[in-house]
Protein backbone atom coordinates (compact mmCIF):
# COMPACT_ATOMS: atom_id res chain seq x y z
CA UNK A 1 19.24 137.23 43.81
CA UNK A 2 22.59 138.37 42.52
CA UNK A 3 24.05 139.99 46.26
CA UNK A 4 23.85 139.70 49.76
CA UNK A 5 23.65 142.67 50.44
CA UNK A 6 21.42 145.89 48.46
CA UNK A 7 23.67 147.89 46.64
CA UNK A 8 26.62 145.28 46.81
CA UNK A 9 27.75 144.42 43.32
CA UNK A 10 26.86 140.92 42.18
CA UNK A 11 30.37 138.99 42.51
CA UNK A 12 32.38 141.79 44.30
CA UNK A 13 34.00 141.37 47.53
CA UNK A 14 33.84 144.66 49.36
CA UNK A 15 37.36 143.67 51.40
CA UNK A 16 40.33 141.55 50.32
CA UNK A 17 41.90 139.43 53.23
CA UNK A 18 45.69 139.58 54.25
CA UNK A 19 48.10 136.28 53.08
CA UNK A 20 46.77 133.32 51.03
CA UNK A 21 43.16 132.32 50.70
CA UNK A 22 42.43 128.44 51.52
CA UNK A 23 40.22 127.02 48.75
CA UNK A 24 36.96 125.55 50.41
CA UNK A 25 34.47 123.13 49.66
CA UNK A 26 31.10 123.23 51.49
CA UNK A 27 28.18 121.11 51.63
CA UNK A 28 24.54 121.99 52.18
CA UNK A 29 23.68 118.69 52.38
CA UNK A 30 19.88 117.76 52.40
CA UNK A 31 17.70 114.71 53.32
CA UNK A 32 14.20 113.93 51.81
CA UNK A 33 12.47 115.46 54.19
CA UNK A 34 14.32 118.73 53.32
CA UNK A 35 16.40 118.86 56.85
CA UNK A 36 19.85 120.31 56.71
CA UNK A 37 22.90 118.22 58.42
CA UNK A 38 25.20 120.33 60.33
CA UNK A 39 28.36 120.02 62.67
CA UNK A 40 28.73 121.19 66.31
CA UNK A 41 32.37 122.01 66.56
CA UNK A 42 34.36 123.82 69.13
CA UNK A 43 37.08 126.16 70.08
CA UNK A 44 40.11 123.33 70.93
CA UNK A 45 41.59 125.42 73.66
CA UNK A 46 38.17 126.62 74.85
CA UNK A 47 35.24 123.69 74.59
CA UNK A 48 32.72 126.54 75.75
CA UNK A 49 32.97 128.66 72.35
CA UNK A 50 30.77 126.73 70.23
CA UNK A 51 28.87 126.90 66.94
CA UNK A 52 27.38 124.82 63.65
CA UNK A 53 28.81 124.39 60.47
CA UNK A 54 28.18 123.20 57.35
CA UNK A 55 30.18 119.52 56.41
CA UNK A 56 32.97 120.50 54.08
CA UNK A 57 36.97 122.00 53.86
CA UNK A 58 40.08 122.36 52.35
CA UNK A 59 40.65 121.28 48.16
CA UNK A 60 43.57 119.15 48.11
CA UNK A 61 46.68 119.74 45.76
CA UNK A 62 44.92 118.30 42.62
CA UNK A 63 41.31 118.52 43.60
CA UNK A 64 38.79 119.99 41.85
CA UNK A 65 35.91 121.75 44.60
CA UNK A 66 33.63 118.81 43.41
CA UNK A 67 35.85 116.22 44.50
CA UNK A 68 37.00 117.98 47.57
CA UNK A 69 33.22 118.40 48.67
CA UNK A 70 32.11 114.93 47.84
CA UNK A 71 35.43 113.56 50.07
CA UNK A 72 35.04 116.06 52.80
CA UNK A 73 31.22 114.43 53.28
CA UNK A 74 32.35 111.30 53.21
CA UNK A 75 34.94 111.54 55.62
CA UNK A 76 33.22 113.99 58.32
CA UNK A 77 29.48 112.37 58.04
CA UNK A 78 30.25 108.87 56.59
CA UNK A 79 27.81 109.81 53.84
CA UNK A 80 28.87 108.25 50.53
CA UNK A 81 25.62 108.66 48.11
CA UNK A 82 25.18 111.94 47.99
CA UNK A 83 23.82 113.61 44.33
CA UNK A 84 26.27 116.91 44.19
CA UNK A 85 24.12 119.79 43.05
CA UNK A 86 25.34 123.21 42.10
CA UNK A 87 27.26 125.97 44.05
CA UNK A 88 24.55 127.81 45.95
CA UNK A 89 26.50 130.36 47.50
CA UNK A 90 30.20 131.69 47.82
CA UNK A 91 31.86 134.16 50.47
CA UNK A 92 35.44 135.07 52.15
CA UNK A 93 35.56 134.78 56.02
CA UNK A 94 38.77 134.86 58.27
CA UNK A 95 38.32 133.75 61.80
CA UNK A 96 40.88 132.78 64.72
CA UNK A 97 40.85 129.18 65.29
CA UNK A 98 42.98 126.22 67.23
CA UNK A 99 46.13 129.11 67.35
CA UNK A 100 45.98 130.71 63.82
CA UNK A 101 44.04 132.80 61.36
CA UNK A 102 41.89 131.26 58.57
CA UNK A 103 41.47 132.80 55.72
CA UNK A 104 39.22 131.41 53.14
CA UNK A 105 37.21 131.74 49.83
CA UNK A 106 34.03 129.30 50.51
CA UNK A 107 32.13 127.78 47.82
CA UNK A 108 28.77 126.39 49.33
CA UNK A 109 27.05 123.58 47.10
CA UNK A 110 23.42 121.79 46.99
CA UNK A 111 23.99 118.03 47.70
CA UNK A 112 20.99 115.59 48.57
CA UNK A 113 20.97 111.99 50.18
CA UNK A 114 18.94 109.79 51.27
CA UNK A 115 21.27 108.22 54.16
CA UNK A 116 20.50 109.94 57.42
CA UNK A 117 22.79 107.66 59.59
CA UNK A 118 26.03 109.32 59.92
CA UNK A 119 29.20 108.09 61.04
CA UNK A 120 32.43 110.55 61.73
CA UNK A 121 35.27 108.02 61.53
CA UNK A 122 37.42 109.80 59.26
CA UNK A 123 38.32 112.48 60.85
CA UNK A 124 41.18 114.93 60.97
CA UNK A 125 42.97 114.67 63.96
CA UNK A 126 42.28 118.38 64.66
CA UNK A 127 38.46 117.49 63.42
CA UNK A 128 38.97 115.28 66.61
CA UNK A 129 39.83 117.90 68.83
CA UNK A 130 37.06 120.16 67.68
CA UNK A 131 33.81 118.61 66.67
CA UNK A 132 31.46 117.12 68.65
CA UNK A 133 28.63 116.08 66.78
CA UNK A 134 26.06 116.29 63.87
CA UNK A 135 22.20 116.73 63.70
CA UNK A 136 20.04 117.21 61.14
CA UNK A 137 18.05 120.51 61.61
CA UNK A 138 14.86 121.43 59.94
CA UNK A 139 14.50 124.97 58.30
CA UNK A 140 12.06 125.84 61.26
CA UNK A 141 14.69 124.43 64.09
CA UNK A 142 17.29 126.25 62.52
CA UNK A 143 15.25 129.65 62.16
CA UNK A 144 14.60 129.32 66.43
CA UNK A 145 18.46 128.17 67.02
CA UNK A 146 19.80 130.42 69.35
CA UNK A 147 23.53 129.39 69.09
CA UNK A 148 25.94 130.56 66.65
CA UNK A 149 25.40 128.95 63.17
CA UNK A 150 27.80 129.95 60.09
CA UNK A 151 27.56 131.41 57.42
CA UNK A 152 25.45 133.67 60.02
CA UNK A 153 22.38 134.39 57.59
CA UNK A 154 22.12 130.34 57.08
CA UNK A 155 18.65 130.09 58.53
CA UNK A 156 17.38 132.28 56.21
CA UNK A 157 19.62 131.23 53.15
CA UNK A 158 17.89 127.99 53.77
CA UNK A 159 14.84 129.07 53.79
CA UNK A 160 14.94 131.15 50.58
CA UNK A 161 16.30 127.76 49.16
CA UNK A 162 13.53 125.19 49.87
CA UNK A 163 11.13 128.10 49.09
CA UNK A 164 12.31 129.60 45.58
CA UNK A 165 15.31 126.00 44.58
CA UNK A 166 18.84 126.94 43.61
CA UNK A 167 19.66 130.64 41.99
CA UNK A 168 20.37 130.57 38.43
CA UNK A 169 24.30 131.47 39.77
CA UNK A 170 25.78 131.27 42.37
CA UNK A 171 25.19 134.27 45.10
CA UNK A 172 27.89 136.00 46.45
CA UNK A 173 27.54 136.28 50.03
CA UNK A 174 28.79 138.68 52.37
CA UNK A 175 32.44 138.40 53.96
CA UNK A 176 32.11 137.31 57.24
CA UNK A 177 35.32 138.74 59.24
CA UNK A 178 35.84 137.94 63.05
């Protein structure tokens, strides 16, 4: 699969996003038994807007993605042996959140573990204000969610994942603007 979407160029972004782009790291982080881990976070200001999210975020002056996803783990799940696969997916989103506007170019990769027990004591202080928890979700409880999960087509990403492994590069996935 080379697009998201038919007809949508493999590696084009159909819209460019206002100001500077915040490099991201994201994990898709699996267990043996295939089960994803996500993150419940939060609206700060409003605790009733919530969602899941992948583990993951912002490449640090002198980072490389790699590094920032392997720290980024390790820090929001307590999850340090983790075997860092390739990038699965990438996509622009800009959301509001905690005040501001995010605006950021998302690389997703593969990672696997065998640790299950997580442990989120290195959190940002705004991570603090705005996550609640983490659960691991199998492909089938995250096909029946019926809150918000993002990227939105996850479920189904997933599931194309476990069935058919990683794509020979990485898919371009598309922007997700709210």
């Amino acid at each position: 699969m080379s697009a998201d979407e038919p007809g949508q160029p493999p590696g084009s972004h159909p819209v460019s996003l206002p100001g500077e782009l915040r490099k991201v790291a994201r994990v898709i982080l699996l267990d043996p038994d295939d089960r994803i881990l996500l993150m419940n976070g939060f609206e700060p200001a409003d605790p009733s807007r919530t969602w899941w999210f992948t583990p993951g975020g912002g490449v640090e002056a002198g980072e490389s993605r790699e590094e920032a996803a392997l720290r980024e783990v390790r820090e929001e799940t307590g999850i340090a042996g983790i075997d860092l696969g390739p990038v699965l997916w990438k996509r622009l989103c800009s959301f509001p959140f905690d005040g501001r506007r995010w605006n950021q170019d998302e690389w997703y990769f593969l990672a696997r573990t065998t640790e299950t027990a997580t442990v989120m004591d290195g959190l940002t202080s705004l991570e603090q204000r705005s996550v609640a928890g983490l659960r691991w979700w199998t492909s089938a409880e995250l096909s029946a969610a019926r809150e918000t999960v993002y990227p939105t087509r996850l479920a189904g990403l997933l599931r194309t994942l476990l069935d058919e492994g990683p794509p020979a590069a990485p898919v371009v996935l598309t922007p997700e603007i709210a």
